[in-house]
C-alpha atoms as a PDB file:
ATOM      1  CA  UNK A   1     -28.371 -19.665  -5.070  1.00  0.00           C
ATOM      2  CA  UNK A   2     -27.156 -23.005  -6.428  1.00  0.00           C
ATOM      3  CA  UNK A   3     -24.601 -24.369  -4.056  1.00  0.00           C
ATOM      4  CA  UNK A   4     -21.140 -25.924  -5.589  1.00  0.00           C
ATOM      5  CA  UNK A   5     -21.605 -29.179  -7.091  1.00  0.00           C
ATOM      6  CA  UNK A   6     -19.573 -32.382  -4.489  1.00  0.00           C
ATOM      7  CA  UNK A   7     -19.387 -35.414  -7.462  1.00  0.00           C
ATOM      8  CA  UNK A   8     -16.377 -36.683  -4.554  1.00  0.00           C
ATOM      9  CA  UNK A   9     -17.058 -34.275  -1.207  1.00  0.00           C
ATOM     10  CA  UNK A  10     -14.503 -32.000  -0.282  1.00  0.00           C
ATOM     11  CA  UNK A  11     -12.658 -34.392   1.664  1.00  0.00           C
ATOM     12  CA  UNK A  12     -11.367 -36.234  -1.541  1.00  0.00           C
ATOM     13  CA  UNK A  13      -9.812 -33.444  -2.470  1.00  0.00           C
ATOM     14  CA  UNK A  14      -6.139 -33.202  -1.341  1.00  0.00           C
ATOM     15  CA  UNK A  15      -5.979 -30.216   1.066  1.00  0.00           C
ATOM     16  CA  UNK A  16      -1.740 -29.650   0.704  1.00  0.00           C
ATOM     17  CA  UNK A  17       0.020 -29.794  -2.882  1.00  0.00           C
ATOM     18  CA  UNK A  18       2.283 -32.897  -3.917  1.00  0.00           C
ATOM     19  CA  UNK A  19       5.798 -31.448  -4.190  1.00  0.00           C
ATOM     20  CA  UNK A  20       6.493 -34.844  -6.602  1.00  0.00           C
ATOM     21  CA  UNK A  21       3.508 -33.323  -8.985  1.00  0.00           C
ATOM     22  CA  UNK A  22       3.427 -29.475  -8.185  1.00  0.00           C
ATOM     23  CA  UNK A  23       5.396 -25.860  -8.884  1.00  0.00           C
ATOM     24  CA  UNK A  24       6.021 -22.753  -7.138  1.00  0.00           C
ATOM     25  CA  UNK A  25       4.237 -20.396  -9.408  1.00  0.00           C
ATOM     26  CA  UNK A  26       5.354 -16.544  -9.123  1.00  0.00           C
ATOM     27  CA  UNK A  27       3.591 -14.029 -10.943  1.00  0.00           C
ATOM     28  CA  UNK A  28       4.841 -10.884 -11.569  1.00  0.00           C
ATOM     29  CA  UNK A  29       7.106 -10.229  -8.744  1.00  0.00           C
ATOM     30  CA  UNK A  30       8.339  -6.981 -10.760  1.00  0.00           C
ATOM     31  CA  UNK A  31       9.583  -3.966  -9.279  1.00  0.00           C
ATOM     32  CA  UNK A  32       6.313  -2.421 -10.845  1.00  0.00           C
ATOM     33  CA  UNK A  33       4.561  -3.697  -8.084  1.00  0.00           C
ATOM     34  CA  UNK A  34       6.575  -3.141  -4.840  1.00  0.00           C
ATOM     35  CA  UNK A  35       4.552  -1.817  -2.762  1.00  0.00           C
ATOM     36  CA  UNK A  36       1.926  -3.751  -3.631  1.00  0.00           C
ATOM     37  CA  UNK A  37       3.837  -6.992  -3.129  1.00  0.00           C
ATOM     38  CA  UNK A  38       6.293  -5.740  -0.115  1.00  0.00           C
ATOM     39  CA  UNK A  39       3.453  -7.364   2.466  1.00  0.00           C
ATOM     40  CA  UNK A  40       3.747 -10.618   1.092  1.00  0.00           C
ATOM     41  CA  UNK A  41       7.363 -11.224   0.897  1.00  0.00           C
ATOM     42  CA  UNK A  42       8.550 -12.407   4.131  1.00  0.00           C
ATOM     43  CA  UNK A  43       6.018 -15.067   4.336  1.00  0.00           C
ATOM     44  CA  UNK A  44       6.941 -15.941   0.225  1.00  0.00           C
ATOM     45  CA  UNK A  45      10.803 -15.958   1.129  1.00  0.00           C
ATOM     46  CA  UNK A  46       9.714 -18.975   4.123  1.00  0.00           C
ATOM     47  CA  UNK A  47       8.013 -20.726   1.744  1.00  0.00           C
ATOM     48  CA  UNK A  48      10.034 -20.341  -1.444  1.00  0.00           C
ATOM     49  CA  UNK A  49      13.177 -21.523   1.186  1.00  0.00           C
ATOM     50  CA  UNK A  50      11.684 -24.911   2.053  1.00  0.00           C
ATOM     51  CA  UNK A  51       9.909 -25.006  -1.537  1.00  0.00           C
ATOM     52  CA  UNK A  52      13.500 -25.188  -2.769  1.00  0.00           C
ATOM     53  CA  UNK A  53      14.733 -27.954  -0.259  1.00  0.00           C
ATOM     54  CA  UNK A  54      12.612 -30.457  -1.760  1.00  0.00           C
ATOM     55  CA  UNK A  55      13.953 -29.562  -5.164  1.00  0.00           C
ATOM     56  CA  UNK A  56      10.604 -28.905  -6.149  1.00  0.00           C
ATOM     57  CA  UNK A  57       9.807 -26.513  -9.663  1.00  0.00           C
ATOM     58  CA  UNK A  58       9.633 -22.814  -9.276  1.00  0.00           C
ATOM     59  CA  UNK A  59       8.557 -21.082 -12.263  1.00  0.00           C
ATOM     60  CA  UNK A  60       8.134 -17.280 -12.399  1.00  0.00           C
ATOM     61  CA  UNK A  61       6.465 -14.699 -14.838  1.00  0.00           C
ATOM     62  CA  UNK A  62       7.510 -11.825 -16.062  1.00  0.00           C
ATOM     63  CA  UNK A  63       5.240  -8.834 -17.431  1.00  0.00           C
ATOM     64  CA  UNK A  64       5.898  -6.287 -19.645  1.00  0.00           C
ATOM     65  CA  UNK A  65       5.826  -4.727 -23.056  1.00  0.00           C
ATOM     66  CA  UNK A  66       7.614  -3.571 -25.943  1.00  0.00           C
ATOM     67  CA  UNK A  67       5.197  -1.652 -27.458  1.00  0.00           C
ATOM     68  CA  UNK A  68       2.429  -1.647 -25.648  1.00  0.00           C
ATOM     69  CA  UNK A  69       0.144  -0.099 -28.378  1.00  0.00           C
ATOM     70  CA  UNK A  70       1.003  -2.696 -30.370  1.00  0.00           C
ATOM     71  CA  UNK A  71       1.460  -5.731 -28.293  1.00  0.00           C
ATOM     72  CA  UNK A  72      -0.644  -4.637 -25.615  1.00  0.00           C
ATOM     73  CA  UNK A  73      -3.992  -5.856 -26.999  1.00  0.00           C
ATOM     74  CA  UNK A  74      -6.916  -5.181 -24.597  1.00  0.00           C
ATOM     75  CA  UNK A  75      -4.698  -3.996 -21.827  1.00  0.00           C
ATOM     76  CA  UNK A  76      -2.975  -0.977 -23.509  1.00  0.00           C
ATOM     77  CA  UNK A  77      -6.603   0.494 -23.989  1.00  0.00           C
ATOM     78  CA  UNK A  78      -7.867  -0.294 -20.220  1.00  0.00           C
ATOM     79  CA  UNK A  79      -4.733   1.006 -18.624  1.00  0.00           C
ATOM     80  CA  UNK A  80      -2.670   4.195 -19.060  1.00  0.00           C
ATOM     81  CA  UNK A  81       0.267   2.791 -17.480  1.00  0.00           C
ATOM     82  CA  UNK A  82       2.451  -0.066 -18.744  1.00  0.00           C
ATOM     83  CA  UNK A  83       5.455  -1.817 -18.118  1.00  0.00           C
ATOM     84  CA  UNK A  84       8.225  -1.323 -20.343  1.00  0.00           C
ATOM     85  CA  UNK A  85      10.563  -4.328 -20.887  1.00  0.00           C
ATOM     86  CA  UNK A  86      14.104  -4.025 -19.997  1.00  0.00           C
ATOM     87  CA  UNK A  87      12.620  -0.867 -17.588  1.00  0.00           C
ATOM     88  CA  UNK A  88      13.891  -0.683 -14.009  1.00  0.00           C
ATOM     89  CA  UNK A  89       9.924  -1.674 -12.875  1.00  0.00           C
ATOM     90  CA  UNK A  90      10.361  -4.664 -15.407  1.00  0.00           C
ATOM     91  CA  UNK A  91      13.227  -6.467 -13.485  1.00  0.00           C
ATOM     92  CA  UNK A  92      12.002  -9.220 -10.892  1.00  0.00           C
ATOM     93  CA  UNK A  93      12.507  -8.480  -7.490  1.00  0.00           C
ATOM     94  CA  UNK A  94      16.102 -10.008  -6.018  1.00  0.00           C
ATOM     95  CA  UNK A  95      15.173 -11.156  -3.083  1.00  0.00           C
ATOM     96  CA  UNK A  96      12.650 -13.219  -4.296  1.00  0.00           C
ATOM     97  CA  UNK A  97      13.949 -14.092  -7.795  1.00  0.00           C
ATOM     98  CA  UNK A  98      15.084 -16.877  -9.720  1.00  0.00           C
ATOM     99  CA  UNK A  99      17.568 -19.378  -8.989  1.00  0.00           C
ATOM    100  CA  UNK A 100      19.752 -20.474 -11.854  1.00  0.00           C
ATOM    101  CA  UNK A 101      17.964 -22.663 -13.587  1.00  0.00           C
ATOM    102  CA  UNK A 102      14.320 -21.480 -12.775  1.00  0.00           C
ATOM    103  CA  UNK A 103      12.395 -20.646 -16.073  1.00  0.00           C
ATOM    104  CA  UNK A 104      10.939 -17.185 -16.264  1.00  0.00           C
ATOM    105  CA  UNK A 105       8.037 -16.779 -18.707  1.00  0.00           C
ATOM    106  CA  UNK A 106       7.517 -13.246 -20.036  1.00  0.00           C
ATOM    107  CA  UNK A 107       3.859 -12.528 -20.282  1.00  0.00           C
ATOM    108  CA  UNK A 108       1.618  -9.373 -22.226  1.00  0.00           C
ATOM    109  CA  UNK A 109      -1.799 -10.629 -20.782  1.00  0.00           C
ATOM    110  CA  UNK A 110      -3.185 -11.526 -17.604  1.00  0.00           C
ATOM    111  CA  UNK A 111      -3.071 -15.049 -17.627  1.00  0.00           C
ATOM    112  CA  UNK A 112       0.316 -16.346 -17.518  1.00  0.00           C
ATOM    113  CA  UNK A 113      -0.751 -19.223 -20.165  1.00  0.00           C
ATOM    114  CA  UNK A 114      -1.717 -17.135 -22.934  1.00  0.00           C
ATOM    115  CA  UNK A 115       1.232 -16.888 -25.506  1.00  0.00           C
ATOM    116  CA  UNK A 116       3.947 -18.048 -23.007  1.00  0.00           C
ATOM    117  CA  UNK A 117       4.317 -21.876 -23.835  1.00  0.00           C
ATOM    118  CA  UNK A 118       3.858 -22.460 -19.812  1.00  0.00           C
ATOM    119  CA  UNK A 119       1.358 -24.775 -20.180  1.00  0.00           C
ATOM    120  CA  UNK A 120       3.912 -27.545 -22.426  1.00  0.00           C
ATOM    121  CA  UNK A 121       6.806 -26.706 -19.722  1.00  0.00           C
ATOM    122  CA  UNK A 122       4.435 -27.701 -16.827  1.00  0.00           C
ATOM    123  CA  UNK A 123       3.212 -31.131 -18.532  1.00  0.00           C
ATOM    124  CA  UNK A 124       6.783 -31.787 -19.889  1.00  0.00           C
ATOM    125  CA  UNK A 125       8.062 -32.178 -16.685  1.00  0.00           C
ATOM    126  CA  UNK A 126       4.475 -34.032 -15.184  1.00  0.00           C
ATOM    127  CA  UNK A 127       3.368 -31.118 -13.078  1.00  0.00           C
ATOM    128  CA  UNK A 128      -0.078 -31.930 -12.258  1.00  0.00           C
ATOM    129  CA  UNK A 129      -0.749 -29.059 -10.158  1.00  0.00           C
ATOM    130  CA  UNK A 130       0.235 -25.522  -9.295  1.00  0.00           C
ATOM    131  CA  UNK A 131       1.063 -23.655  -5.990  1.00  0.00           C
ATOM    132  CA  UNK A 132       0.045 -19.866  -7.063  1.00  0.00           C
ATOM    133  CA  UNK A 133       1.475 -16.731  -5.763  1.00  0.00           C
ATOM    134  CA  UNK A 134       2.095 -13.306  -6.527  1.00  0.00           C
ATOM    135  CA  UNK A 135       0.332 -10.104  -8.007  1.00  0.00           C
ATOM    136  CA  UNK A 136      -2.481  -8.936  -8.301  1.00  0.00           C
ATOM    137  CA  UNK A 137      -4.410 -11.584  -6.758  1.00  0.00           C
ATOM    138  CA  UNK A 138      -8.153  -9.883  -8.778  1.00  0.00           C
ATOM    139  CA  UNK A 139      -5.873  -9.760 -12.057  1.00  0.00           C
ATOM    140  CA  UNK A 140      -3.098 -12.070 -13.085  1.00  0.00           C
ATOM    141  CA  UNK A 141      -3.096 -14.351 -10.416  1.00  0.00           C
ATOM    142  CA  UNK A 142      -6.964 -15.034 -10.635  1.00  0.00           C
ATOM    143  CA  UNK A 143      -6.712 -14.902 -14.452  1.00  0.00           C
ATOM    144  CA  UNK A 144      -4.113 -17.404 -13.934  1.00  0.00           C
ATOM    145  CA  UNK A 145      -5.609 -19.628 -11.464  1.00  0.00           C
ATOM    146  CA  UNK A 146      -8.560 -19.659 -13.309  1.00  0.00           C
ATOM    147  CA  UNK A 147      -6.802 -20.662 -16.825  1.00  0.00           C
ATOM    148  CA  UNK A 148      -4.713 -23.339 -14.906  1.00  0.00           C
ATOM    149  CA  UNK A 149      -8.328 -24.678 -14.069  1.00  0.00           C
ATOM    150  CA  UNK A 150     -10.000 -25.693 -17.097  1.00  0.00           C
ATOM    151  CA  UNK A 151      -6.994 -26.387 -18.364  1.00  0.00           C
ATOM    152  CA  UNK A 152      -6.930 -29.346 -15.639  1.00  0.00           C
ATOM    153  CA  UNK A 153      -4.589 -28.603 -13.422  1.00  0.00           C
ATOM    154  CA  UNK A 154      -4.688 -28.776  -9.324  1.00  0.00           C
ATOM    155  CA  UNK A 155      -4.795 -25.341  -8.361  1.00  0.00           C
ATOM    156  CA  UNK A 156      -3.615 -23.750  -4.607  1.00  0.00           C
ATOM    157  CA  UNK A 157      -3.704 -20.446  -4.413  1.00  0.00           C
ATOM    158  CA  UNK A 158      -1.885 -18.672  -1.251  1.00  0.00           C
ATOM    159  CA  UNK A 159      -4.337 -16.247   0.530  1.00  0.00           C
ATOM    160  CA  UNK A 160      -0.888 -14.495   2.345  1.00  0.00           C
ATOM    161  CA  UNK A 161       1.089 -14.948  -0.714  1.00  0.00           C
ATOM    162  CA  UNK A 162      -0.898 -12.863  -3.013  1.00  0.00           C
ATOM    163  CA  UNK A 163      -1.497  -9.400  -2.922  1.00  0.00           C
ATOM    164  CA  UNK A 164      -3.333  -6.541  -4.997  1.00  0.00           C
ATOM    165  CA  UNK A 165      -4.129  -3.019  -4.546  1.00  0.00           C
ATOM    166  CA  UNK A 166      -6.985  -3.483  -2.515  1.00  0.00           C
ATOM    167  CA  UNK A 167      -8.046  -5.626   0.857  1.00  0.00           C
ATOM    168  CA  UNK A 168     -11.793  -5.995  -0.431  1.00  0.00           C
ATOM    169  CA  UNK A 169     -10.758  -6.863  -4.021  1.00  0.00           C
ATOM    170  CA  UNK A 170      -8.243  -9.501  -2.721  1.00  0.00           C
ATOM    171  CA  UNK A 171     -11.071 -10.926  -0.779  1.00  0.00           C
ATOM    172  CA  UNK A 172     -13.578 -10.627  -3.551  1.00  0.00           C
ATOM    173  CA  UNK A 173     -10.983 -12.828  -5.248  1.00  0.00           C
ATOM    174  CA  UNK A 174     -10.378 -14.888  -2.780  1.00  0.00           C
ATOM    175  CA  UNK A 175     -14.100 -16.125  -2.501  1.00  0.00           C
ATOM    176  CA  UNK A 176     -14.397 -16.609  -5.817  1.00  0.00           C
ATOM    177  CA  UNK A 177     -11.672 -18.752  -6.595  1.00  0.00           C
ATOM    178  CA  UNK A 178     -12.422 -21.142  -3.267  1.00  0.00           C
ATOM    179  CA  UNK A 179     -16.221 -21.291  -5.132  1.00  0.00           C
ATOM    180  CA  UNK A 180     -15.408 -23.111  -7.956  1.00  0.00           C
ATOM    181  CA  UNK A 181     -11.610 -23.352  -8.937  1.00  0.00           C
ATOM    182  CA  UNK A 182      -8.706 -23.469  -6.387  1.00  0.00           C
ATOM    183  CA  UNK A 183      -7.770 -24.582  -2.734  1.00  0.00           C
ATOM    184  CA  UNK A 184      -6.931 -21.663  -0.488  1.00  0.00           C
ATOM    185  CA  UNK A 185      -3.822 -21.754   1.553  1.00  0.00           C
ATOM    186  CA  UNK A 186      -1.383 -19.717   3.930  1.00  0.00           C
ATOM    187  CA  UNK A 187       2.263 -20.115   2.595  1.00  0.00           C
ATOM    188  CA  UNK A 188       2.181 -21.782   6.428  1.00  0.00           C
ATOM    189  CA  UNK A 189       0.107 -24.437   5.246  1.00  0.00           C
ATOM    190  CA  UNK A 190       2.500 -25.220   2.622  1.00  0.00           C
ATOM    191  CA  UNK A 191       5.441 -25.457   4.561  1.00  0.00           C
ATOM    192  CA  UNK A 192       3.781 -27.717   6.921  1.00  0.00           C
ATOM    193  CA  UNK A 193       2.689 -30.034   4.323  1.00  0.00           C
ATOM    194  CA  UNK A 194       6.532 -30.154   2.959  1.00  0.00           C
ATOM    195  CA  UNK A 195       7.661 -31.131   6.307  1.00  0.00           C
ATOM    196  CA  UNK A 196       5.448 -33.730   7.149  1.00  0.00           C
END
């Protein structure tokens, strides 16, 4: 098995995101997915607290659908079940949501680039790199992660800050992005790095 290609070694590669360059990325913290996400709040409330001292973008996305036959695509014929905009499971969960002022970018696919104009709002405001948390980690947020990528941005993805349905498929995830697209972290980690 070929092992991942080091043009600079690891250690060139910052190991903590740049607050001046980075966002706070929240996917799909929807009442949909409550139980899914309810393990990963506490340690997302830390970090979204001292995210917010520094004055730092937060940026959240929101999924759901209209009609999901219609505007559904791929998803409405995978899935039975769909969120419904302006549903109870659409809304974003309070104590985690926006601020005034944070942008919230409603989303139909997985990846929170496609059709959402996220990517122009990032480099409009010279975010170079992305701080990634939410659910599910195996669908939107790896989606995400991956599209953030090879679209050239620094990607961090938080190991305790994303969650899915399922410990092995979170971990399946997990190795795969840390292969070849995305520094792991603990929400922790982050935190630290703000404060020193």
């Amino acid at each position: 098995m070929p092992q991942r290609a080091r043009v600079t070694g690891d250690e060139m590669r910052p190991s903590r995101p740049d607050p001046e360059r980075a966002a706070l990325l929240l996917i799909d913290m929807q009442e949909y997915f409550r139980g899914i996400a309810a393990p990963v709040l506490p340690a997302l409330q830390r970090l979204l607290g001292a995210w917010r001292e520094f004055a730092a973008p937060v940026v959240y996305t929101q999924h759901g659908h209209e009609d999901p036959a219609n505007d559904g695509g791929m998803l409405f014929e995978w899935w039975d079940d769909h969120i419904l905009v302006n549903s109870p499971e659409w809304d974003l969960l309070p104590e985690i949501g926006p601020a005034e002022g944070d942008p919230v970018f409603a989303k139909k696919r997985y990846s929170a680039f496609h059709g959402t104009g996220l990517e122009d709002h990032l480099r409009e405001r010279g975010v170079r790199e992305l701080v990634i948390a939410g659910v599910m980690t195996n669908l939107c947020c790896e989606t995400t992660a991956r599209d953030a990528f090879v679209r050239d941005f620094r990607v961090f993805f938080l190991t305790d800050g994303t969650a899915t349905a399922d410990r092995a498929m979170h971990e399946a995830s997990l190795r795969n992005l840390a292969y070849g697209f995305a520094t792991l972290l603990k929400c922790d980690d982050v935190i630290d790095g703000l404060r020193d």
